[in-house]
Protein backbone atom coordinates (compact mmCIF):
# COMPACT_ATOMS: atom_id res chain seq x y z
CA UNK A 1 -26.66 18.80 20.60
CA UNK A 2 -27.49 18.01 24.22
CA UNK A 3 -26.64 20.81 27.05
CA UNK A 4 -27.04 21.33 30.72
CA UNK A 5 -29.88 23.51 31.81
CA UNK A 6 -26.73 26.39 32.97
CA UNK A 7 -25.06 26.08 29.21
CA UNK A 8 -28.50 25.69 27.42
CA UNK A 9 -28.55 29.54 28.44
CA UNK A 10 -26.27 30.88 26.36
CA UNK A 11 -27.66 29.32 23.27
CA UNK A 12 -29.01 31.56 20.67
CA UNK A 13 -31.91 28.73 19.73
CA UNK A 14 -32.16 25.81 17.99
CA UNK A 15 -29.06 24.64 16.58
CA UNK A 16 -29.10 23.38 12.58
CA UNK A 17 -26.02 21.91 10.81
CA UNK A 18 -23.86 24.18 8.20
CA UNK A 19 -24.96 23.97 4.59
CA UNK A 20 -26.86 21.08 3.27
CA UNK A 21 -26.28 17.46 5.17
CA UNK A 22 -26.44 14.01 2.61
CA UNK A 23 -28.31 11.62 2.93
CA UNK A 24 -27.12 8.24 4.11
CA UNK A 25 -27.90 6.98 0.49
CA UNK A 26 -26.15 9.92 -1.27
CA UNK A 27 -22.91 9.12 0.31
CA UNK A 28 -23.26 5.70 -0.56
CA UNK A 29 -24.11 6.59 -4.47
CA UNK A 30 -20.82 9.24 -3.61
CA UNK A 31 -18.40 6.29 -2.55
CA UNK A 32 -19.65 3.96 -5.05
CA UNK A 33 -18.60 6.77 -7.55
CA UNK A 34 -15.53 7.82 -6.24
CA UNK A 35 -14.56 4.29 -6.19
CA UNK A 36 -15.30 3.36 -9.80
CA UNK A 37 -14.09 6.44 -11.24
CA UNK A 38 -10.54 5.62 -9.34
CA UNK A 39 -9.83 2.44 -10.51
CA UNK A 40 -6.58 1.20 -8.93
CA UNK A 41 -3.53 0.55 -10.24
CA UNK A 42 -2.43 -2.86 -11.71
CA UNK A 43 -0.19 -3.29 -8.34
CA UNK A 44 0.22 -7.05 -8.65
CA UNK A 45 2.05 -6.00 -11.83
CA UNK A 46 4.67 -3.55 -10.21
CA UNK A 47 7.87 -4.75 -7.79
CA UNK A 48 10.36 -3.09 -5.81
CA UNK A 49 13.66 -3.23 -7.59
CA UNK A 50 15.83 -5.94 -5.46
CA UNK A 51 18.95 -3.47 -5.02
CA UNK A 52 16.40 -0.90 -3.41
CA UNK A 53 18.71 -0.46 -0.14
CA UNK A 54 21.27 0.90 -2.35
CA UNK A 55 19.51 2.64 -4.36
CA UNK A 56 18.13 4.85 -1.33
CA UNK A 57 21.19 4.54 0.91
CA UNK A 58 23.41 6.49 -2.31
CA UNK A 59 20.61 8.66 -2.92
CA UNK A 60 20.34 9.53 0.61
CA UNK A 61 24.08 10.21 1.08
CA UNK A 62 24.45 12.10 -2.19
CA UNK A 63 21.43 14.48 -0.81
CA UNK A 64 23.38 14.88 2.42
CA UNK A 65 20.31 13.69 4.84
CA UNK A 66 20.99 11.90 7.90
CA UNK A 67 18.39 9.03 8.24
CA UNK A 68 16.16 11.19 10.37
CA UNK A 69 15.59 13.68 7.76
CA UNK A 70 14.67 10.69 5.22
CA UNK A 71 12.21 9.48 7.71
CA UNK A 72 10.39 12.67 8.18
CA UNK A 73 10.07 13.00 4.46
CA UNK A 74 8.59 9.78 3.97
CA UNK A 75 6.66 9.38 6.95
CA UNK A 76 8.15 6.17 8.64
CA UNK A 77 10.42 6.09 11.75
CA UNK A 78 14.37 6.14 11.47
CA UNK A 79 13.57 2.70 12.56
CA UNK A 80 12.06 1.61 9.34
CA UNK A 81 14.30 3.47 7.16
CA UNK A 82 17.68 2.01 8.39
CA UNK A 83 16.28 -1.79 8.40
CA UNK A 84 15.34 -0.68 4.45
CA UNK A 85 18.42 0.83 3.61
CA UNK A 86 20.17 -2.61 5.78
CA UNK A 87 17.70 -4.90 3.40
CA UNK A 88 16.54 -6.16 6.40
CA UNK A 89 12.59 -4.82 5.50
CA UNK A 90 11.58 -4.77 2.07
CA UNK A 91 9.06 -1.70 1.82
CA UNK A 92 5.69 -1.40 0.10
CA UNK A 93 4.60 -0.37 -2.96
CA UNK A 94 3.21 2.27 -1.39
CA UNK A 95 6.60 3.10 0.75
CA UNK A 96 8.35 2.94 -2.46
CA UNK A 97 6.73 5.48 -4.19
CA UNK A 98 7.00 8.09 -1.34
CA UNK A 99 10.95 7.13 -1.63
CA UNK A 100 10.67 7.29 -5.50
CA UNK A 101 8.75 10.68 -4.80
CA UNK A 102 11.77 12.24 -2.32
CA UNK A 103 14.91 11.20 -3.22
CA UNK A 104 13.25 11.05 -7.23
CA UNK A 105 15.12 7.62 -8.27
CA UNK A 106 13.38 4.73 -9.65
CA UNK A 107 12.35 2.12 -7.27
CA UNK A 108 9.71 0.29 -8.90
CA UNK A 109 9.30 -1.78 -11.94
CA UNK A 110 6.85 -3.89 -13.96
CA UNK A 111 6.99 -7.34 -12.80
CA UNK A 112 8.55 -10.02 -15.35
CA UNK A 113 6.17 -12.39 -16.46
CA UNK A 114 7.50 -15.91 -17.50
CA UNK A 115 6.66 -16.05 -21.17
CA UNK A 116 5.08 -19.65 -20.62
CA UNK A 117 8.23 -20.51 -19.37
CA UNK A 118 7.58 -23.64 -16.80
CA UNK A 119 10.90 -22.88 -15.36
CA UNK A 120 10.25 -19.75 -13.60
CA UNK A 121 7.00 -20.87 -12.30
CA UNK A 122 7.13 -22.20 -9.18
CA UNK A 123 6.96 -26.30 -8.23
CA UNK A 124 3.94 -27.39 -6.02
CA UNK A 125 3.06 -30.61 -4.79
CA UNK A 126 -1.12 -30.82 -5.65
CA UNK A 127 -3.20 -33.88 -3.74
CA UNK A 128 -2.60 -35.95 -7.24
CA UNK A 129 0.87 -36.01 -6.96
CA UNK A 130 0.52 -37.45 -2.94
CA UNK A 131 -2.39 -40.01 -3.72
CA UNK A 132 -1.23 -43.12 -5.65
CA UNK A 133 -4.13 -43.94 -7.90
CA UNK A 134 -4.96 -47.68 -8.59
CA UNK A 135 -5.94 -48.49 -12.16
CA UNK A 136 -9.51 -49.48 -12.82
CA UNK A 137 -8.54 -51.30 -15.76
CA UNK A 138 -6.42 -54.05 -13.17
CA UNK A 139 -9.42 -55.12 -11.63
């Protein structure tokens, strides 16, 4: 720590850090760790429910909170929370679970997977569908 010469007098000496400081590569090893050990969740798996802003509009009313309160529980401006409850914003997964968490209702669920269905899978045009090939076999 660096001083002027009048504050450097009221130091009691040298000054040393509390307790034992890590190394730069221990709180690598640390994060590496921590990271492994909490694997996240299969996210691209879960969805918000699509009648979430009635979900949390009823569950708000039946509570009694005025949209302020609702905010401050789930840390977003009033803002935020009326274009949800309006459908205007969709919220994260993340924002969901902090609803989920306050107003306890279920907001989220597993994602449907088509089954091998070609139906539900969305049509896109690839570059072989734009390029007309000529047959080799014409020439």
């Amino acid at each position: 720590m660096m001083t002027c010469s009048e504050c450097a007098r009221y130091s009691s000496g040298e000054w040393r850090p509390p307790g034992k400081v890590a190394s730069s590569s221990q709180r690598t090893r640390r994060l590496q760790t921590k990271s492994v050990v909490e694997a996240p969740l299969q996210e691209e798996s879960l969805r918000v429910v699509p009648t979430y802003p009635t979900i949390i509009r009823e569950a708000r009313e039946r509570l009694g909170w005025p949209l302020g309160r609702l905010a401050y529980k789930v840390g977003l401006k009033e803002s935020q929370v009326r274009k949800i409850e309006a459908g205007k914003l969709v919220p994260s997964l993340k924002e969901a679970k902090l609803f989920e968490h306050v107003l306890q209702i279920p907001l989220i669920k597993a994602a449907e997977t088509g089954g091998g269905s070609m139906a539900s899978k969305p049509q896109t045009l690839t570059i072989g569908d734009v390029i007309d090939f000529e047959d080799e076999s014409r020439e």
